[in-house]
Every structure is written in structure tokens, then in C-alpha cells.
C-alpha atoms as a PDB file:
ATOM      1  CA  UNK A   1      89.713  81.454  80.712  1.00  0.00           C
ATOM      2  CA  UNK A   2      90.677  78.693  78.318  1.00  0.00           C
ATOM      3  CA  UNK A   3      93.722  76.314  79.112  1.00  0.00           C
ATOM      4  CA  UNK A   4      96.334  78.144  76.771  1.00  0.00           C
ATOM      5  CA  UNK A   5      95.467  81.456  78.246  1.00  0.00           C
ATOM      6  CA  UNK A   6      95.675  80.147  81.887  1.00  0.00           C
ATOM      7  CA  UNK A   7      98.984  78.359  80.675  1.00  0.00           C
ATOM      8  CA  UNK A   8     100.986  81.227  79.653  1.00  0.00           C
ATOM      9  CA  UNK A   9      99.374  82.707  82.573  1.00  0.00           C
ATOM     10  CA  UNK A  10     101.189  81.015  84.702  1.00  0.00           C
ATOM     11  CA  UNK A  11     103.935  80.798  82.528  1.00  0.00           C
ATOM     12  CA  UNK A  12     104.183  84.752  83.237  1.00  0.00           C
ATOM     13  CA  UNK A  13     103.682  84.249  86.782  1.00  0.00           C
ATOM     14  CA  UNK A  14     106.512  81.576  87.632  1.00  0.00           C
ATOM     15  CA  UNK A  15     108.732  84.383  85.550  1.00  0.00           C
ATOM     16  CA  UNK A  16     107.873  86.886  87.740  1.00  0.00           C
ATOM     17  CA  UNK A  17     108.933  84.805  90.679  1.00  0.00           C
ATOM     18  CA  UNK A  18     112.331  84.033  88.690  1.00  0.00           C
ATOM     19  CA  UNK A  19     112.796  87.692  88.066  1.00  0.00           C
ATOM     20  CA  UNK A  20     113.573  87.615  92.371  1.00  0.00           C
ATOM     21  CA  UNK A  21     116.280  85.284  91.934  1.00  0.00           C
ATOM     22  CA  UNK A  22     118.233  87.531  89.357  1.00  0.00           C
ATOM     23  CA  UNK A  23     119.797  90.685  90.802  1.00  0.00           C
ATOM     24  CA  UNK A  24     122.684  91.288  92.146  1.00  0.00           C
ATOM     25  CA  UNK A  25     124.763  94.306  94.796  1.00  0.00           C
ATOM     26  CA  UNK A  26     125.036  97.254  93.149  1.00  0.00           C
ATOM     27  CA  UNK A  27     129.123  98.760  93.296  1.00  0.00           C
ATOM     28  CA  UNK A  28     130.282 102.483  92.306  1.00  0.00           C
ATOM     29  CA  UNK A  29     131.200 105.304  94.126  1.00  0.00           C
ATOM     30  CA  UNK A  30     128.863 107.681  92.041  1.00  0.00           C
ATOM     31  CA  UNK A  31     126.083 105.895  93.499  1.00  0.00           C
ATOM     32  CA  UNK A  32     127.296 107.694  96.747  1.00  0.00           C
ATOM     33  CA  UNK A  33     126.530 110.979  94.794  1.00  0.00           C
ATOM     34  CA  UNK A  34     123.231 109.786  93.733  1.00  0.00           C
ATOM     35  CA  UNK A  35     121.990 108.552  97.022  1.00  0.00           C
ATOM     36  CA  UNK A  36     122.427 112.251  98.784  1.00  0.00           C
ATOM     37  CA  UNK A  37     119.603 113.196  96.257  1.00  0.00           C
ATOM     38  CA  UNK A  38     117.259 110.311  95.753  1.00  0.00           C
ATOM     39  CA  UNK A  39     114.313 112.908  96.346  1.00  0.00           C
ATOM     40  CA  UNK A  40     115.136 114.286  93.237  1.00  0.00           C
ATOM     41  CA  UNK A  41     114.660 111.218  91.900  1.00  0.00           C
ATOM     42  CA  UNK A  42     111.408 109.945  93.722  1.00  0.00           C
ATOM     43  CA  UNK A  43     109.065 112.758  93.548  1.00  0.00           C
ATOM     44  CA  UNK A  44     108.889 113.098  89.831  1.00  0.00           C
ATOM     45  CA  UNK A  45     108.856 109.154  88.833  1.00  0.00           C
ATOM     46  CA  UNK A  46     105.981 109.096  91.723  1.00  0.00           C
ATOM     47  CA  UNK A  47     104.190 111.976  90.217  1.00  0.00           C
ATOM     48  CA  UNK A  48     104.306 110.175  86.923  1.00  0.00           C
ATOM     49  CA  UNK A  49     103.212 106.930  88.667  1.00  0.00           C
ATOM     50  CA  UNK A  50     100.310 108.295  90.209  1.00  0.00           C
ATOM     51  CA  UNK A  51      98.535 110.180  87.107  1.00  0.00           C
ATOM     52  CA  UNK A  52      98.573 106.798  85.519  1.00  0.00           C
ATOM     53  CA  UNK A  53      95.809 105.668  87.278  1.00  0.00           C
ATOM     54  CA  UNK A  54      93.838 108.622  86.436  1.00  0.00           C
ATOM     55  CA  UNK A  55      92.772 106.962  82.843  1.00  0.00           C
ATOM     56  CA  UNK A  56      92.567 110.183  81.104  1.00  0.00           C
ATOM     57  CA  UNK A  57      96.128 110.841  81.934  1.00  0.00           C
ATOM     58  CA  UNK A  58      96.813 107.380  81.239  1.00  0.00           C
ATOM     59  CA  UNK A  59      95.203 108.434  77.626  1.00  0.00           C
ATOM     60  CA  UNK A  60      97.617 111.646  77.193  1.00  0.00           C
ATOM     61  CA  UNK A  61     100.963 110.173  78.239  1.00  0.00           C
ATOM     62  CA  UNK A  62      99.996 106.625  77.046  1.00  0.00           C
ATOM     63  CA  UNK A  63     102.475 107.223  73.363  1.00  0.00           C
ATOM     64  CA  UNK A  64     105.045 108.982  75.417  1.00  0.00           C
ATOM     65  CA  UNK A  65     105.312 106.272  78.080  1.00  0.00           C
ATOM     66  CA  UNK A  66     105.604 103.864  75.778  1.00  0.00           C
ATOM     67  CA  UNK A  67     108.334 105.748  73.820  1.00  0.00           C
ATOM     68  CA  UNK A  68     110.033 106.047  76.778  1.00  0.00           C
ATOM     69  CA  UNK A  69     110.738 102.341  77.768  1.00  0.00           C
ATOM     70  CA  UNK A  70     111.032 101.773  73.871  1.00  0.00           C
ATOM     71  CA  UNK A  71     114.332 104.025  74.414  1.00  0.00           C
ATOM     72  CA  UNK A  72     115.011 103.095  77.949  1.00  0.00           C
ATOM     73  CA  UNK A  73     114.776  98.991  78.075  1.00  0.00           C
ATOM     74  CA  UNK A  74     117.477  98.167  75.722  1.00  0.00           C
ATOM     75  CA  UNK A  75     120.528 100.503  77.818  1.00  0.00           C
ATOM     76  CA  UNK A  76     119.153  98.957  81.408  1.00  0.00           C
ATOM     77  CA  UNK A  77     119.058  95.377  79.957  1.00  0.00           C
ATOM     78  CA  UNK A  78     122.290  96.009  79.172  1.00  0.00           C
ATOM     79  CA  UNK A  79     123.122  97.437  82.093  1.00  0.00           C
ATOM     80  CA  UNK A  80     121.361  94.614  84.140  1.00  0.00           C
ATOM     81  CA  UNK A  81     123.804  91.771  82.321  1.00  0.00           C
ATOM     82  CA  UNK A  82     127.070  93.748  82.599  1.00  0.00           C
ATOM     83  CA  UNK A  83     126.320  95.346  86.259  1.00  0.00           C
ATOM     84  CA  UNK A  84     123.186  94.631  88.301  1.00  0.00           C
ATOM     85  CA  UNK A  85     123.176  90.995  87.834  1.00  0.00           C
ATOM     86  CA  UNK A  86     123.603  88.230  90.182  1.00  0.00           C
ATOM     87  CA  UNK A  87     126.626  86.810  88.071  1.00  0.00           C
ATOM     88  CA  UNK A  88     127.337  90.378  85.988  1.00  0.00           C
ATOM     89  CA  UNK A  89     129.397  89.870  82.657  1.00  0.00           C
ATOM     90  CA  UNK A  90     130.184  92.123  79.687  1.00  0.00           C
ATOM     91  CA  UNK A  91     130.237  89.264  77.366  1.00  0.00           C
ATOM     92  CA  UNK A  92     126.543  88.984  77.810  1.00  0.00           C
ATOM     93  CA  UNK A  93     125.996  92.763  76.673  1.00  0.00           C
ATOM     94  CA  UNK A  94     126.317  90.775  72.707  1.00  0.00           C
ATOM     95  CA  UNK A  95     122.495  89.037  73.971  1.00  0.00           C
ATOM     96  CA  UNK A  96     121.067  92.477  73.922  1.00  0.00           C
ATOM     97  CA  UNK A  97     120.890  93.595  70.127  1.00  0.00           C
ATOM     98  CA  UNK A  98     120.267  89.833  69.436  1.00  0.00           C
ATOM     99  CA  UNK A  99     117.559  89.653  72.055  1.00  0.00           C
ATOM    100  CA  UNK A 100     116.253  93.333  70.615  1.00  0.00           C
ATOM    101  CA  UNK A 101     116.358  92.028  66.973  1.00  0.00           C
ATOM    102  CA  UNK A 102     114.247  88.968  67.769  1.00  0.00           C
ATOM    103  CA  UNK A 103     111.272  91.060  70.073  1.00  0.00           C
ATOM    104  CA  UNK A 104     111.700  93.428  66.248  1.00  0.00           C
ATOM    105  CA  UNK A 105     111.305  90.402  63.876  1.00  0.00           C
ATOM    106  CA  UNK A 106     108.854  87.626  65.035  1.00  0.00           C
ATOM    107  CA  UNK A 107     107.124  89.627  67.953  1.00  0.00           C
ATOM    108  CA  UNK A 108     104.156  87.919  67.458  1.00  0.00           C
ATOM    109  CA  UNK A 109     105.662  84.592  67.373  1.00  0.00           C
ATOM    110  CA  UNK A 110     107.160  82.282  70.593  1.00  0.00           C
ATOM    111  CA  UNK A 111     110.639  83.300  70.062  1.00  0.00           C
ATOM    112  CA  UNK A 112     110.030  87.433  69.719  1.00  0.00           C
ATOM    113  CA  UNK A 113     108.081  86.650  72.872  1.00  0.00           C
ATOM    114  CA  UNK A 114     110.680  85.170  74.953  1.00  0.00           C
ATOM    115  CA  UNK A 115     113.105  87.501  74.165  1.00  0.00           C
ATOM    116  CA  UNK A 116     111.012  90.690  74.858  1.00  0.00           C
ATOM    117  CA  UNK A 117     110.528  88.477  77.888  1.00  0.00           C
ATOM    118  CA  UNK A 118     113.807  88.538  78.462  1.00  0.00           C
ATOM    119  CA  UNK A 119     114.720  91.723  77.408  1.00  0.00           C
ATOM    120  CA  UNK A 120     112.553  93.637  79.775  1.00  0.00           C
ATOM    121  CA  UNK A 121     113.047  91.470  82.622  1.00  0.00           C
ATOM    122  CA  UNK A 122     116.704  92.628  82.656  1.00  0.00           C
ATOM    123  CA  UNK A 123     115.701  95.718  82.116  1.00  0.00           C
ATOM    124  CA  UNK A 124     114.076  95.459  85.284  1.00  0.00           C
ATOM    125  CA  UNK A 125     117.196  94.118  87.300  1.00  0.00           C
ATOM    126  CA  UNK A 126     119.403  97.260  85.639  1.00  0.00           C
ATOM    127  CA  UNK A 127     116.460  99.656  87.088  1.00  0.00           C
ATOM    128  CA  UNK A 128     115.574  98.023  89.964  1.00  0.00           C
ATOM    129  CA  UNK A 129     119.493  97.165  91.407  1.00  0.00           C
ATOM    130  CA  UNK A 130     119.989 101.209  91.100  1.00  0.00           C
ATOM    131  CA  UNK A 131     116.956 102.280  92.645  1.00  0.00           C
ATOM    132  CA  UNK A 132     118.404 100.174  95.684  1.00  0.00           C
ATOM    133  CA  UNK A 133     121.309 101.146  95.648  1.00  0.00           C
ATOM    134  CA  UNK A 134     120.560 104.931  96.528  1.00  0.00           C
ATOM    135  CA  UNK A 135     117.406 104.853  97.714  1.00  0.00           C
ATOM    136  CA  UNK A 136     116.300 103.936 101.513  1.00  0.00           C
ATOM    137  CA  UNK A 137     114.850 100.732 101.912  1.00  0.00           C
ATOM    138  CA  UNK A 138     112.105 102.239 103.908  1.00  0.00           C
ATOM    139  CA  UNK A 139     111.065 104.116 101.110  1.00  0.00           C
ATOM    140  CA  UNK A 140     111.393 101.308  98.754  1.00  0.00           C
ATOM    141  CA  UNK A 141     109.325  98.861 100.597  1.00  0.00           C
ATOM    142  CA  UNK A 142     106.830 101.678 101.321  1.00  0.00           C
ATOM    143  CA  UNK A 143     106.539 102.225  97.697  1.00  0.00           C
ATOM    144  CA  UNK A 144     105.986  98.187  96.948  1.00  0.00           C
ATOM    145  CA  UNK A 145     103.172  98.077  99.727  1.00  0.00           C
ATOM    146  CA  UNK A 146     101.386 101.361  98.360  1.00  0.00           C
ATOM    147  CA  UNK A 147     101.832 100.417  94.616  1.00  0.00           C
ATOM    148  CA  UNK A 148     100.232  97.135  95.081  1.00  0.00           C
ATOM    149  CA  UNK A 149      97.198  98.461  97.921  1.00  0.00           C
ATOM    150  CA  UNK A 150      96.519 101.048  94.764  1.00  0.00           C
ATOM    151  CA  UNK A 151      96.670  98.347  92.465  1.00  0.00           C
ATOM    152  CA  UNK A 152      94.357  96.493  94.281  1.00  0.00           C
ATOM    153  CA  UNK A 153      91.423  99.229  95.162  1.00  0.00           C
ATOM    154  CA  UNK A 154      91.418  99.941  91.581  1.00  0.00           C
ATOM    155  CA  UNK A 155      91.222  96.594  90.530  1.00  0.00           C
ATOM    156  CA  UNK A 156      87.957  95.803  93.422  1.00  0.00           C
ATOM    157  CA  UNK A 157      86.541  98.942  91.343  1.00  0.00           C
ATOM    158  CA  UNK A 158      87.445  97.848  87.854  1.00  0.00           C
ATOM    159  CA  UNK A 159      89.229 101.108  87.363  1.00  0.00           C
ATOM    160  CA  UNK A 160      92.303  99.169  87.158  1.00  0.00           C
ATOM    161  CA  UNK A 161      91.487  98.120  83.190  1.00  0.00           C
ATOM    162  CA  UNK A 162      91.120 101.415  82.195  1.00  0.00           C
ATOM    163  CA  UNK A 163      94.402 103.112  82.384  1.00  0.00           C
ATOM    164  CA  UNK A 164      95.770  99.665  82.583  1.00  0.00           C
ATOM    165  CA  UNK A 165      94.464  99.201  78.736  1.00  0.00           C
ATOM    166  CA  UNK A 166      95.542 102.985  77.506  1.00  0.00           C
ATOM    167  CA  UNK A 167      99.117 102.418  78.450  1.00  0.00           C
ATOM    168  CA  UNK A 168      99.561  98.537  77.774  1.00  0.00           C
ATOM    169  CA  UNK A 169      98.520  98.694  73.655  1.00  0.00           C
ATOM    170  CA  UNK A 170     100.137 102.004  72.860  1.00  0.00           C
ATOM    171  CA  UNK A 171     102.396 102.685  70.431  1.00  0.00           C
ATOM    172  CA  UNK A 172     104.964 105.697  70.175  1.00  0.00           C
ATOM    173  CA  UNK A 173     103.227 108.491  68.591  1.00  0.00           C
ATOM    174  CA  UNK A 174     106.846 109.375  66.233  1.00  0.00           C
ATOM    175  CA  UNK A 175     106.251 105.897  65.163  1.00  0.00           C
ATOM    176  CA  UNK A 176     103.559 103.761  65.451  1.00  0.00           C
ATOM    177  CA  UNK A 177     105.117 100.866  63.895  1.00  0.00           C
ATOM    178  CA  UNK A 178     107.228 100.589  66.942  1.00  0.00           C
ATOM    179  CA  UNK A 179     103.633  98.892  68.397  1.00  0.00           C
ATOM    180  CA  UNK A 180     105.870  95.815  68.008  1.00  0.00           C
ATOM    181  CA  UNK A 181     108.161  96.758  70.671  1.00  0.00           C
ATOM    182  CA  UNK A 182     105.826  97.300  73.615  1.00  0.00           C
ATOM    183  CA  UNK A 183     108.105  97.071  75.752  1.00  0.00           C
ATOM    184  CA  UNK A 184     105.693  98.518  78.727  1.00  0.00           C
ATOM    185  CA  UNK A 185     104.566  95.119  79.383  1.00  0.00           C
ATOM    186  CA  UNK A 186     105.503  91.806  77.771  1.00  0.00           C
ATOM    187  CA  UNK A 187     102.412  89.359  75.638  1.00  0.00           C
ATOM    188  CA  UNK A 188     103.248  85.761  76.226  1.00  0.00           C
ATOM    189  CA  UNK A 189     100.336  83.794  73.951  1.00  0.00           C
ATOM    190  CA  UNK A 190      97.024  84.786  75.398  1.00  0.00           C
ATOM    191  CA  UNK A 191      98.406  86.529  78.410  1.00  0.00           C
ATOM    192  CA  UNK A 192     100.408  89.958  79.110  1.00  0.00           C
ATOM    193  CA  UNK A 193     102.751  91.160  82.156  1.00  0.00           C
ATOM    194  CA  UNK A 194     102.836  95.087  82.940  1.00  0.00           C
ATOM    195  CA  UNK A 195     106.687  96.456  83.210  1.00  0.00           C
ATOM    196  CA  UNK A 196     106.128  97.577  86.685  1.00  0.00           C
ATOM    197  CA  UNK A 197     105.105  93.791  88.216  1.00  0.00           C
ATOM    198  CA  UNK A 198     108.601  92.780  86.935  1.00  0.00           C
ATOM    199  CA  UNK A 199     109.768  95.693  88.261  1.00  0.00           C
ATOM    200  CA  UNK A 200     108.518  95.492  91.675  1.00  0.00           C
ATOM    201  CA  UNK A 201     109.861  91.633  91.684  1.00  0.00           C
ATOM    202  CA  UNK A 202     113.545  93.031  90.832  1.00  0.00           C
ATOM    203  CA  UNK A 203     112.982  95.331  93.312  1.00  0.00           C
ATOM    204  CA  UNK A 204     112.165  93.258  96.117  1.00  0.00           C
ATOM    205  CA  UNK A 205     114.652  90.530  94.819  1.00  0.00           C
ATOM    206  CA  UNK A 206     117.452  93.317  94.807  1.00  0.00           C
ATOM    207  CA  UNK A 207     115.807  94.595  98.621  1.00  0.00           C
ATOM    208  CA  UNK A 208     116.412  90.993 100.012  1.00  0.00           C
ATOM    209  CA  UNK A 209     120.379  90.597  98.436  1.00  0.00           C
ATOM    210  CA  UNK A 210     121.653  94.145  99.140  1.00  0.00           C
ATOM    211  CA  UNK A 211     120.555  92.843 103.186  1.00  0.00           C
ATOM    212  CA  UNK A 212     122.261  89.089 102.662  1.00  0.00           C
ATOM    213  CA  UNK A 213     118.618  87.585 102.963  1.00  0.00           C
ATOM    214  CA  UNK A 214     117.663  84.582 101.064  1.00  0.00           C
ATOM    215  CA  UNK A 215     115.848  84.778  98.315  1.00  0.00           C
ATOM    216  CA  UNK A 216     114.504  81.555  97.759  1.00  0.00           C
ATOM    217  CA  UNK A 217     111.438  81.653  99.309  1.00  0.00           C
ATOM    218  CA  UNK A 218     110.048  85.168  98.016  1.00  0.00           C
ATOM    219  CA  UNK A 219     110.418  84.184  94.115  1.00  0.00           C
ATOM    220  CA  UNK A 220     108.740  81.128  95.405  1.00  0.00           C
ATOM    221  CA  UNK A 221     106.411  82.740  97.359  1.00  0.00           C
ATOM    222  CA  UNK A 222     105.509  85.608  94.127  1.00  0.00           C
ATOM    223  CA  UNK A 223     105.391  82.393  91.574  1.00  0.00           C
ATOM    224  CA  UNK A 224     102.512  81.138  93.922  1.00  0.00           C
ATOM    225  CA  UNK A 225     100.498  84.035  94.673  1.00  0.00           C
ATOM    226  CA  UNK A 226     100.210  85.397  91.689  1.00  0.00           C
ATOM    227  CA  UNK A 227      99.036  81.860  90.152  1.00  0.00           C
ATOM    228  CA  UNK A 228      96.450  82.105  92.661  1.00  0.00           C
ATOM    229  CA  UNK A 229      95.470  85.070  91.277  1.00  0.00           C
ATOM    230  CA  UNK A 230      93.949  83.502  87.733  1.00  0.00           C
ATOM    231  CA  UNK A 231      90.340  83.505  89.570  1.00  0.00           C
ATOM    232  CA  UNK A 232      89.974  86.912  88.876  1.00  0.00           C
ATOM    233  CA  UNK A 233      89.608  86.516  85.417  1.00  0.00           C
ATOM    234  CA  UNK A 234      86.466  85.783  86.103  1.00  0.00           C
ATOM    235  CA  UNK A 235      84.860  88.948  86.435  1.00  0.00           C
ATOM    236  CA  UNK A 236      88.299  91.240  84.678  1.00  0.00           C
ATOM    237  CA  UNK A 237      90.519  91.125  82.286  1.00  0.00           C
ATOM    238  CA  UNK A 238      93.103  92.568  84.032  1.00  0.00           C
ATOM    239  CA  UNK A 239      94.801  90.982  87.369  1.00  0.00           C
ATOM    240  CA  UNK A 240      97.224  93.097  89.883  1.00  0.00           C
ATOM    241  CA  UNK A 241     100.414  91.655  89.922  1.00  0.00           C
ATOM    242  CA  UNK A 242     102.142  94.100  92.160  1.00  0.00           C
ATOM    243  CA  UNK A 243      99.846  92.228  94.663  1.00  0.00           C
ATOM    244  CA  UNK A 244     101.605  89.123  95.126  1.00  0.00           C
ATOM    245  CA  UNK A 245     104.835  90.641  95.706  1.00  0.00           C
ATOM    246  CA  UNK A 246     103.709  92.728  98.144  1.00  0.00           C
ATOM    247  CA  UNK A 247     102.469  90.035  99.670  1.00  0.00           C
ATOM    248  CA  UNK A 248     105.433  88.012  99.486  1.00  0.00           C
ATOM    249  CA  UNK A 249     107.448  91.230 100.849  1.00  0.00           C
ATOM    250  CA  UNK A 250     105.059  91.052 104.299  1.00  0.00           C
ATOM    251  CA  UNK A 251     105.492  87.792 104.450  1.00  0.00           C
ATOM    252  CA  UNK A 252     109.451  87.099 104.380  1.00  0.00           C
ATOM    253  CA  UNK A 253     109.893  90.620 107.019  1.00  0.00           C
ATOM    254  CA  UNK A 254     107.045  88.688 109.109  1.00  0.00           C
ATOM    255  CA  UNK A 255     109.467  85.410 108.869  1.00  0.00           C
ATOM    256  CA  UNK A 256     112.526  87.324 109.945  1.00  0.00           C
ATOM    257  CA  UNK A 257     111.160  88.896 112.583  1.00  0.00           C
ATOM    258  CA  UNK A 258     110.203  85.534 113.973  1.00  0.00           C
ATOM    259  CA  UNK A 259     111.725  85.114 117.862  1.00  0.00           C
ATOM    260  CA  UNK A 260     114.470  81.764 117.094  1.00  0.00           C
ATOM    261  CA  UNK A 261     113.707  78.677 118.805  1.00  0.00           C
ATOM    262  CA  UNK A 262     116.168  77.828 121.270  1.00  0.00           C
END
């Protein structure tokens, strides 16, 4: 792994940590509505989750997934800024088009980067803030612990690269010039993030505020481990980074559960 890759390596990983730090408590009364029928919601986003790591699967919905959060990113990025963030403001839904037109126009360059960066990690605070708002937190942290353990066996296996790979480089079949706007995972110079290990940082980040917990230490925590993680480059391409918040997620509950000294 040369220095520039490892660089924006880390880079990705110190954003993931960040990406804790940024959401905020969710508010609404239709939430209410929402959280009497979360199964509705879970069962078919976990069905989808799951045939991804079949790679043939991967292969078939790879265009359509990537459609999807082509659509989808822009509307939660705006709704991350104007609702689900730590310090929410409408005035910040004007960084969204500009952010989108910059990813559109130079993505290949340091400033498209950073703001598909950008873009996708609010994305992920919109997303993430509603799923915890009406869904149990049992389930949720469940669902971090099991995405990551999956991660991870298929990763030992080097399964993980295969429907990793058909997912991260497609394009929308209606329009494959829309490759530019992968917004399924972010490219920072040599280095890529999937969509779901900023996700599962929101998630956790949004877990940890909705209970009055500090957050500190996780993003610090998630920064870390998922630095450590650049040795496996040595024998993959592709890293789990749904790992190190897991991680991070065992560790903070073990912390709190910690008897006080008197």
C-alpha cells in the first residue's frame, strides 16, 4: 500500500469517526406513526441487505442499487442539514445542489471528492437519525453487531470483494454516465468508503445522542480502529469498516456498564 493510498486511507477513516459526532434527536409526531410499524420497514431493507452478499445478486441489483442512492442521497442530505443534525438549519439546505453540482463536475478531482464526501455523509445522518427514531434500539444495535460479524466472515473468506466490487463501480443502468455520482460509496484519491460504514457510524452516533451518552469517545474510538485496520491490505483489497464501529459500539455499552468507583 503506497503512502498516498494509506493517506487518504486514513483520511476516510478519521471521517468515519467524525460522521459520530454529527447527528442530532430526531422531533415529529409522525414518527410516532412510523414507529408502530418499523417491521414493515426492517424486513424488506434486511432482505435487500442480505442478498448483497450473495455476489450474483450483488451482480443483478448492482445498477438498481446504485440508482437508488443516486435518487435517494441528495433528499436525506438535505434532510440531514435541515432536521437530523446536531445543529439543524434550513439555510444549509442551499449546500446541497452546490455540494451535488461539485460531486457532478470535477468528481475525479479533490474538490468533487470532498463534496460527495460530504454529501453522502449527511445523507447518512438524514437516514440514520430516522431509523432511530422509530426503530428499537435493540434492534438497531443487533443489526450493527450482525452487519459487521457478516462483514467480517466474508472478508476472512475473501468473499467480501466480490459483491463488495459489483455494487461499489456500478453505474445506473437508465444512465451510465451517472458512474460519476456513485454515491454507494465515496473515492477519496486511492481509497473508497462503502455507504453503509458511514451509515452504521450515523447510526451508532445517533444511538448514543437519542440516550444523552457522550459521544466523544466512540468517533474516537471508530477513527482508531478502523486505521488499524490498513494491515489488511495486505492480502485484500477490500477492508470491513462496519467492523470498527461495532467494535466501538461493545466497547462504550462495556464502559457504561462499568460499577462507579465510590
Amino acid at each position: 500500500m503506497s503512502p498516498a493510498a494509506l493517506a487518504s486511507f486514513w483520511g476516510l477513516c478519521l471521517a468515519q469517526g467524525a460522521v459520530v459526532l454529527l447527528p442530532g434527536v430526531a422531533h415529529g409526531r409522525r414518527l410516532e406513526l412510523v414507529r408502530r410499524r418499523w417491521l414493515l420497514f426492517v424486513a424488506p431493507v434486511a432482505a435487500v441487505v442480505g442478498a448483497t452478499y450473495i455476489p450474483a445478486v450483488a451482480a443483478w441489483l448492482a445498477s438498481d442499487l446504485s440508482l437508488l442512492a443516486v435518487i435517494a442521497v441528495p433528499p436525506l442530505a438535505a434532510a440531514g442539514v435541515a432536521w437530523a443534525m446536531r445543529w439543524p438549519d434550513v439555510r444549509f439546505l442551499a449546500l446541497v445542489p452546490l455540494l451535488l453540482a461539485a460531486a457532478w463536475s470535477v468528481p475525479a478531482g479533490a474538490l468533487g471528492e470532498a463534496a460527495a464526501l460530504v454529501l453522502v455523509a449527511l445523507s447518512c445522518v438524514g437516514l440514520a437519525v430516522f431509523a432511530v427514531a422509530v426503530l428499537p434500539s435493540v434492534i438497531l444495535r443487533a443489526g450493527i453487531l450482525l452487519w459487521a460479524a457478516t462483514d467480517l466472515s466474508f472478508a476472512l473468506t475473501r468473499d467480501l470483494a466480490g459483491s463488495s466490487h459489483a455494487i461499489s463501480r456500478a453505474a445506473p443502468a437508465v444512465a451510465p454516465d451517472l458512474v460519476r455520482l456513485q454515491f454507494q460509496r465515496v473515492v477519496i484519491g486511492q481509497s473508497s468508503i462503502e455507504y453503509a460504514d458511514l451509515f452504521v457510524a450515523a447510526t451508532l452516533g445517533a444511538i448514543l445522542v437519542a440516550e444523552s451518552r457522550e459521544r466523544g469517545p466512540a468517533a474516537f474510538l471508530v477513527a482508531v480502529l478502523a486505521m488499524s485496520l490498513a494491515p489488511f491490505f495486505w492480502v485484500t483489497d477490500v477492508v470491513p469498516g462496519t467492523v470498527p464501529v461495532a467494535l466501538a459500539l461493545l466497547l462504550v455499552a462495556a464502559r457504561g456498564r462499568r460499577p462507579s468507583q465510590a
